[in-house]
Protein backbone atom coordinates (compact mmCIF):
# COMPACT_ATOMS: atom_id res chain seq x y z
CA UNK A 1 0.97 -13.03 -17.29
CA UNK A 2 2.01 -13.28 -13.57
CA UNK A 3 5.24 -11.00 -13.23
CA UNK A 4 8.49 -12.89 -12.55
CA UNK A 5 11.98 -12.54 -11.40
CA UNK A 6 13.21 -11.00 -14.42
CA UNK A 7 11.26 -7.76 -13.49
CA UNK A 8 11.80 -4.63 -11.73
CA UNK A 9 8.81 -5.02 -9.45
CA UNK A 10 10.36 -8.19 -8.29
CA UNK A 11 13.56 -6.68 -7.44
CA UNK A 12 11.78 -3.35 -5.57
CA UNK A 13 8.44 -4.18 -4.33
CA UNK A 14 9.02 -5.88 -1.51
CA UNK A 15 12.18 -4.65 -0.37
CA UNK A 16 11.59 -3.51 3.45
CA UNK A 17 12.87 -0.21 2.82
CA UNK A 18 9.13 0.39 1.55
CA UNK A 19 7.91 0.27 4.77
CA UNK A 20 9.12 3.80 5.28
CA UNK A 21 6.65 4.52 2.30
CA UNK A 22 3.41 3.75 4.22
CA UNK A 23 2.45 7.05 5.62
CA UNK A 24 2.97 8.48 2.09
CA UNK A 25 0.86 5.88 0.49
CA UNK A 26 -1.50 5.85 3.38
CA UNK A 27 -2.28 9.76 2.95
CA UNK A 28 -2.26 9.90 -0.52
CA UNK A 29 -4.87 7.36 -0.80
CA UNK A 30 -6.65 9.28 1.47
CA UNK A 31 -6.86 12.26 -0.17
CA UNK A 32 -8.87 10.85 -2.64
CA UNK A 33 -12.11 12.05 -2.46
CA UNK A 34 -14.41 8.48 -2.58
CA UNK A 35 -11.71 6.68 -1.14
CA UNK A 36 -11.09 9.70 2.12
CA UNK A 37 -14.98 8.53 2.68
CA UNK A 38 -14.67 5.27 2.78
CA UNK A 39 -12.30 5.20 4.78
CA UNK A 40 -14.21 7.71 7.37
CA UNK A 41 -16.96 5.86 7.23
CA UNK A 42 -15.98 2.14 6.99
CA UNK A 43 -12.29 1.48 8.45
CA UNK A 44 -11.02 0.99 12.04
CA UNK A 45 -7.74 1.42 10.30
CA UNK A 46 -6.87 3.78 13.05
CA UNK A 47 -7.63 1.38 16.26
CA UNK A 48 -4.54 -1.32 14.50
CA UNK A 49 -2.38 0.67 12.96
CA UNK A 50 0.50 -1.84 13.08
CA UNK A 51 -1.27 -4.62 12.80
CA UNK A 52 -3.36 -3.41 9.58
CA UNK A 53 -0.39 -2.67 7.80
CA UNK A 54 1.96 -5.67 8.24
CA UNK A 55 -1.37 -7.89 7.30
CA UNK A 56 -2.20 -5.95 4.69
CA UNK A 57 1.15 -5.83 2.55
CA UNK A 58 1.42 -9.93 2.58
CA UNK A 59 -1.41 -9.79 -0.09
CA UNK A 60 -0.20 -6.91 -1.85
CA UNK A 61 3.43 -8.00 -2.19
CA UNK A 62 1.49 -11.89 -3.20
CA UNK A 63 0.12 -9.49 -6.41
CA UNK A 64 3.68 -9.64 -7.41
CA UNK A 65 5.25 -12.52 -5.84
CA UNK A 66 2.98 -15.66 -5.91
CA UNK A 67 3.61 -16.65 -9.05
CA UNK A 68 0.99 -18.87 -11.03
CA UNK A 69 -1.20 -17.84 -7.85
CA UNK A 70 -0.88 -14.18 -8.24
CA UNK A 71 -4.17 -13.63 -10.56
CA UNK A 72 -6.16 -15.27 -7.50
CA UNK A 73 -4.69 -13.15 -4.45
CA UNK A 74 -5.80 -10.21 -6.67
CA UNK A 75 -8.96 -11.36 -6.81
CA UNK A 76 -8.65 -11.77 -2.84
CA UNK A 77 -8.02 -8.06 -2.92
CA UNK A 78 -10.68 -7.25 -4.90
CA UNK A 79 -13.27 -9.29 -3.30
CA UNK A 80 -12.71 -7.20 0.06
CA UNK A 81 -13.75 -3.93 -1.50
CA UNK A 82 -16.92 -5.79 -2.49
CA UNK A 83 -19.31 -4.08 -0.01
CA UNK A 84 -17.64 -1.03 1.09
CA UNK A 85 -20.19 1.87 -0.11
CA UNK A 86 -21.99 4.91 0.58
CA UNK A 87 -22.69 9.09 0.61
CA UNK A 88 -19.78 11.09 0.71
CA UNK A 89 -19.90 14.83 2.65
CA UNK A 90 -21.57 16.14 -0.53
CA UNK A 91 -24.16 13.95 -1.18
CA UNK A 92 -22.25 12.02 -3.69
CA UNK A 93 -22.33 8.06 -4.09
CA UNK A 94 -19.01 5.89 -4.28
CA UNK A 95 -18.23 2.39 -4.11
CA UNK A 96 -14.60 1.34 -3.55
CA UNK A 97 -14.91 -0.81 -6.68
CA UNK A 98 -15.43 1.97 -9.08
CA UNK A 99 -12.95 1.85 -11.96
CA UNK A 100 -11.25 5.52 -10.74
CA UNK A 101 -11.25 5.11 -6.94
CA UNK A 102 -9.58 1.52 -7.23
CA UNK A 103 -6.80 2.61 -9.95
CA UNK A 104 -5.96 5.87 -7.85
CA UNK A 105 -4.90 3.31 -5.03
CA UNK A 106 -3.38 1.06 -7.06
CA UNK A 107 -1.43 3.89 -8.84
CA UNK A 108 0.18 5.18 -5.55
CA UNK A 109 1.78 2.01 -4.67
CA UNK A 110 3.18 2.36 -8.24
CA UNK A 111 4.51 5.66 -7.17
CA UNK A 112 5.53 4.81 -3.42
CA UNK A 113 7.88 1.66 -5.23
CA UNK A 114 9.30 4.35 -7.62
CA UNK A 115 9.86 7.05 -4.50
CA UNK A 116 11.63 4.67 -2.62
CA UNK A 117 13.45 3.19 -5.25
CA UNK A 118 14.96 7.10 -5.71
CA UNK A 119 15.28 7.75 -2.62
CA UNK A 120 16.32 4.60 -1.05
CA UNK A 121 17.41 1.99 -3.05
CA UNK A 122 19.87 4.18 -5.83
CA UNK A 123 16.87 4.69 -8.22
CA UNK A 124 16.12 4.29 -11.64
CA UNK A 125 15.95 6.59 -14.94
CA UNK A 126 12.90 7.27 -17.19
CA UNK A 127 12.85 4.04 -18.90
CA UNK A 128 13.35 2.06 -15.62
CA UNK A 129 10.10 3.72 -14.47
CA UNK A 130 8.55 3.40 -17.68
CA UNK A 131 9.22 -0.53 -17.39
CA UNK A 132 8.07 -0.57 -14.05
CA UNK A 133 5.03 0.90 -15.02
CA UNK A 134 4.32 -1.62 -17.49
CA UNK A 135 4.60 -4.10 -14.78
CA UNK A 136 2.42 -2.32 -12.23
CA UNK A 137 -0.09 -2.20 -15.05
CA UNK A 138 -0.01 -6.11 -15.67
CA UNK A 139 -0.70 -6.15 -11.80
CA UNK A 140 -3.35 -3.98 -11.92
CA UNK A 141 -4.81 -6.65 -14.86
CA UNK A 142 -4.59 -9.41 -12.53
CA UNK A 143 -7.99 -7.43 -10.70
CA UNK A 144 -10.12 -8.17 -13.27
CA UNK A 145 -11.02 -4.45 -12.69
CA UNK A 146 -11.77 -1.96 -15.75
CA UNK A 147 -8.97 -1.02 -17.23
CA UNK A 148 -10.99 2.38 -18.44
CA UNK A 149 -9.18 4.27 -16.12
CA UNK A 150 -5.35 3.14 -16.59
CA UNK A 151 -3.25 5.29 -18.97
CA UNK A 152 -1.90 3.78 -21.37
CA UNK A 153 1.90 5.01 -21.28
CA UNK A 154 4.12 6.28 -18.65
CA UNK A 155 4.09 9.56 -20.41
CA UNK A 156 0.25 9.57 -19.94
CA UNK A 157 0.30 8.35 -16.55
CA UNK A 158 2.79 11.40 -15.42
CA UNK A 159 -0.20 14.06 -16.79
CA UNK A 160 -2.80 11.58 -14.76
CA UNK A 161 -0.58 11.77 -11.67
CA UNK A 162 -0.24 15.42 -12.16
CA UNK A 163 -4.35 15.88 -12.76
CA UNK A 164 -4.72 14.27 -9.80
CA UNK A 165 -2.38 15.94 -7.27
CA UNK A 166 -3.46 19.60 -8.21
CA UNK A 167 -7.50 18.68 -9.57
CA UNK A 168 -8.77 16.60 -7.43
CA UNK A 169 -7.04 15.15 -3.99
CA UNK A 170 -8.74 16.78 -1.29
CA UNK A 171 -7.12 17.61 2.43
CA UNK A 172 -9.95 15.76 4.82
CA UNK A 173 -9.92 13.90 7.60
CA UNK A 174 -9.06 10.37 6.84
CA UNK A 175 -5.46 11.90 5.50
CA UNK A 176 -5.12 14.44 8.73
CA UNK A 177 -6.06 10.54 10.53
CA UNK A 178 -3.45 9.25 9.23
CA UNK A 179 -0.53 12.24 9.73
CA UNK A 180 -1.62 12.12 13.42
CA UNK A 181 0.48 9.90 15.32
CA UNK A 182 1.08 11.26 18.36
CA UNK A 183 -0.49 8.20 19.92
CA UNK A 184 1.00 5.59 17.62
CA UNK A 185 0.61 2.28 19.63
CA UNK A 186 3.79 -0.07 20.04
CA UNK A 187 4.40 -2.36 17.41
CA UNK A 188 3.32 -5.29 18.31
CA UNK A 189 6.08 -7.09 17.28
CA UNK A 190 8.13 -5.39 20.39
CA UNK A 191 6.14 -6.48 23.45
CA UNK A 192 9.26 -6.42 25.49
CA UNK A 193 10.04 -2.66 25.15
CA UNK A 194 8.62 -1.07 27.96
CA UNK A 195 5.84 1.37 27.79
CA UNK A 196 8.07 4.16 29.07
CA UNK A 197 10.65 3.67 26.73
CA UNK A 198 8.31 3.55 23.82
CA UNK A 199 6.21 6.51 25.06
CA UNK A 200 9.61 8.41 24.61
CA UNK A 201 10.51 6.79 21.82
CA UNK A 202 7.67 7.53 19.38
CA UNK A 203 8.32 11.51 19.72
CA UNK A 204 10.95 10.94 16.46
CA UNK A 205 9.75 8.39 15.57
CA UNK A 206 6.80 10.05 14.37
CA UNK A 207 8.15 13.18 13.24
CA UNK A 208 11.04 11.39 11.10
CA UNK A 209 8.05 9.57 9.33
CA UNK A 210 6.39 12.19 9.20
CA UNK A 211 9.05 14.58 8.16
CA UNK A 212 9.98 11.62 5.14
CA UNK A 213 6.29 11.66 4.11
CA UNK A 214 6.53 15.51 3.68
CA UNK A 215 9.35 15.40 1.83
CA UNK A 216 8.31 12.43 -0.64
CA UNK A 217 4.81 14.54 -1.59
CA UNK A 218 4.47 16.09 -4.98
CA UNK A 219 4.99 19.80 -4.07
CA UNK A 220 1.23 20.91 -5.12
CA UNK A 221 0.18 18.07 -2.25
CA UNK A 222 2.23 19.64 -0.24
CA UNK A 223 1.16 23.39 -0.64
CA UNK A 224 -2.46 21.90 -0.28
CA UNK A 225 -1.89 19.95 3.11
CA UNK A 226 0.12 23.51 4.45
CA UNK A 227 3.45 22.06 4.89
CA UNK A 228 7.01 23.61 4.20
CA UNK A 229 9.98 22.23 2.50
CA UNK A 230 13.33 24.21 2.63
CA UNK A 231 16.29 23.07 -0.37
CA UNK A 232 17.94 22.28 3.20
CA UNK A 233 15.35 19.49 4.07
CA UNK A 234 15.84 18.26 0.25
CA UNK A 235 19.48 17.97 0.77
CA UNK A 236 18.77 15.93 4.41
CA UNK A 237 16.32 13.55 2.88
CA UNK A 238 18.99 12.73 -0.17
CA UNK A 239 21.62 11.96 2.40
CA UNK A 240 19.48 10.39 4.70
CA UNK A 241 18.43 8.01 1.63
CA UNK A 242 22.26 7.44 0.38
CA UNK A 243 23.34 6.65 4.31
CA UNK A 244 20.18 4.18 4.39
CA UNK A 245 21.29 2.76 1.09
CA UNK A 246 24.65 2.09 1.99
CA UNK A 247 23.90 0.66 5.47
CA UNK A 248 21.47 -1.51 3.51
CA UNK A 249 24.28 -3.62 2.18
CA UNK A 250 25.29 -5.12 5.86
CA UNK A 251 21.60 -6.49 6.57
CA UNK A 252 21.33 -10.20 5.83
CA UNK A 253 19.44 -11.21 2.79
CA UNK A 254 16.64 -12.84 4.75
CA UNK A 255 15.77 -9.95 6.85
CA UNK A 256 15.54 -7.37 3.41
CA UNK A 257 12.52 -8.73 1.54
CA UNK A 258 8.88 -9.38 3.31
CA UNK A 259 8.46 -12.92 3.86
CA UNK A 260 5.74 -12.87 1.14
CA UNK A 261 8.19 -11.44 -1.09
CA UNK A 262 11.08 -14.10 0.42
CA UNK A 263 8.76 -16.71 -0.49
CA UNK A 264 8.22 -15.95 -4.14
CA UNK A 265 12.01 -15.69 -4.42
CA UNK A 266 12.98 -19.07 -3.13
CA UNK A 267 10.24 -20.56 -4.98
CA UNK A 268 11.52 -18.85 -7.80
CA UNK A 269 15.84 -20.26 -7.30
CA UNK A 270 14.27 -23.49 -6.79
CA UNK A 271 14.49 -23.42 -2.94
CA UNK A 272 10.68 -24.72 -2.42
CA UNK A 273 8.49 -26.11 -4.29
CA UNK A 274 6.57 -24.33 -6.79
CA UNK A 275 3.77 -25.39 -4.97
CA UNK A 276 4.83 -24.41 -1.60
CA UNK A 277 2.10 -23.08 1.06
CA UNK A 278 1.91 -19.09 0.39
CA UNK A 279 3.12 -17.07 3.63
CA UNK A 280 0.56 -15.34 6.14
CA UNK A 281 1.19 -12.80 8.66
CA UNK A 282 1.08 -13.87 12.14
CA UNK A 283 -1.52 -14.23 14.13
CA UNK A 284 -0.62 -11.11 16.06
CA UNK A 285 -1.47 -9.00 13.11
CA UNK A 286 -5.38 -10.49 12.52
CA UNK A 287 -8.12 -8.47 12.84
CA UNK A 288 -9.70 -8.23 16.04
CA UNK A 289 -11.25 -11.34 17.39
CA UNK A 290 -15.03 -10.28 16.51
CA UNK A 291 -14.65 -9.08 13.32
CA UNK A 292 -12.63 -11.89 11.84
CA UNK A 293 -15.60 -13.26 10.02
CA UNK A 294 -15.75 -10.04 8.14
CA UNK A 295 -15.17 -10.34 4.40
CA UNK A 296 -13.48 -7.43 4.44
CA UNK A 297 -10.41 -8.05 5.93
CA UNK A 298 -7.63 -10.12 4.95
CA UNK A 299 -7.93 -13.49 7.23
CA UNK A 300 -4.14 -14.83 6.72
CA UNK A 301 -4.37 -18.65 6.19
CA UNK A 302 -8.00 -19.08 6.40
CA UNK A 303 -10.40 -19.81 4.05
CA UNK A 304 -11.06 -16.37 2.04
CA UNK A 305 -14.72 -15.80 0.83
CA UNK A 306 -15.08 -15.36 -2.62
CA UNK A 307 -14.87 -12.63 -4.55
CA UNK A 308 -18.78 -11.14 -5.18
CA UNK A 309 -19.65 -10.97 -8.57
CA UNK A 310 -21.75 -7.78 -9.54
CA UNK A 311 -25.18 -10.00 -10.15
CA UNK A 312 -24.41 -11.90 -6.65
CA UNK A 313 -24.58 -8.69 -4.85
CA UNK A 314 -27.38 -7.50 -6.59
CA UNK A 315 -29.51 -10.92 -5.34
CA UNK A 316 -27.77 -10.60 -1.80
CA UNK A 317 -28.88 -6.75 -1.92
CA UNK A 318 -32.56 -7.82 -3.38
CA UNK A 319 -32.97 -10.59 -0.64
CA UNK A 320 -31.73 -8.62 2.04
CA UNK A 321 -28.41 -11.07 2.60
């Protein structure tokens, strides 16, 4: 069953205060072993930061949001992990459709709602998350993925969270990648800001994001990446989260949700139809002109190719297609 208003993912998901989540859920994915080579080996991620991000999240907030239409935007999802494949630094296969790899992800933006819920948003207590995770569980149904992998309680998922942060996420490249921002491009959605301006600008911008993303890791993470964390920068990041929470209340309504989210919620009061067009990101955040035919990436309002069965990319692989 599609989730609905009624549920704490609805409510938390896509509140815009997540966006201060994505260099947490960004390296944490990373550090994944299969999913750090992937990413080496098959994203540009790093060429678009901006622009990969905002497109990316109007799918993974339509998990949650669209409704009757939810079950086929995961399959969307899905479908561009199809063909992503290959040898990792020691030797080892991976596909990014293997049961593990593809919960791990899934499981950190469980984690990265629940962070900024604490943090951010006033948080929730054990059987808030436990309900929540439920939820993210139904999402990660909607796949059609396994479910081999998913544990089966919250309880269990806190010792698989646990197994994973101090057995097996690795520090490699693809997470250093994405910690590096001392050239973080200018949003494209502020073309007017001068260069100059921004050039100075991104100096704290990067270390508060950075310095948020520190904070937020589980401390083993932490001890493996070589970072400190002093009671004093626990006590910053608390206040920094109440101030944020507080100052939350004076932004309009329509500016604290992502439009995909906005969308689900107006179709859900009865605003728009039920039927309504589902939102895409703007054209500024597309992929790159030349590889906009790729199934890979998320193509906004155009027509998505399906999702590749396992026997249709055995034939494609067999005929060379």
């Amino acid at each position: 069953m599609p989730l609905g208003p009624e549920s704490l993912t609805w409510r938390f998901a896509g509140d815009n205060r997540t966006y201060l989540m994505a260099l947490w859920a960004g390296s944490m994915q990373n550090m994944h072993p299969q999913l750090g080579a992937a990413v080496e080996q098959h994203s540009k991620f790093f060429a678009e930061r901006w622009q990969r991000l905002n497109r990316s999240l109007y799918p993974i907030d339509g998990m949650v949001y669209d409704g009757d239409r939810a079950v086929d935007t995961a399959r969307e999802v899905r479908g561009y992990h199809a063909d992503i494949s290959g040898t990792d630094r020691n030797g080892n296969s991976y596909h990014a459709l293997d049961p593990d790899t593809f919960f791990w992800a899934h499981s950190t933006f469980y984690m990265a709602a629940v962070l900024a819920t604490d943090v951010f948003m006033g948080g929730l207590d054990d059987a808030g998350r436990a309900r929540m995770y439920d939820e993210y569980v139904e999402l990660y149904r909607q796949y059609g993925m396994s479910m081999r992998p998913v544990p089966a309680t919250y309880a269990d998922f806190l010792g698989y969270w646990e197994h994973m942060c101090t057995e097996v996420l690795e520090d490699n490249k693809a997470t250093r990648d994405v910690l590096e921002l001392h050239d973080l491009a200018k949003p494209p959605t502020m073309p007017w800001l001068p260069d100059a301006v921004w050039a100075l600008a991104r100096v704290p911008i990067a270390r508060g994001f950075t310095w948020i993303t520190v904070g937020l890791y589980p401390p083993a993470v932490r001890e493996l990446l070589g970072f400190r964390w002093s009671a004093r920068d626990e006590r910053l990041l608390r206040l920094l989260g109440r101030v944020i929470g507080i100052a939350w209340h004076l932004v309009p309504r329509s500016l604290r949700y992502h439009p995909r989210a906005q969308a689900g919620w107006r179709r859900a009061q009865g605003l728009d139809r039920a039927d309504a067009p589902l939102v895409h990101t703007p054209d500024r955040n597309l992929p790159p002109i030349d590889e906009r035919d790729d199934p890979r990436h998320y193509q906004g309002s155009r027509v998505i190719p399906p999702v590749a069965t396992p026997a249709a990319r055995t034939q494609r692989t067999a005929t060379g297609r």
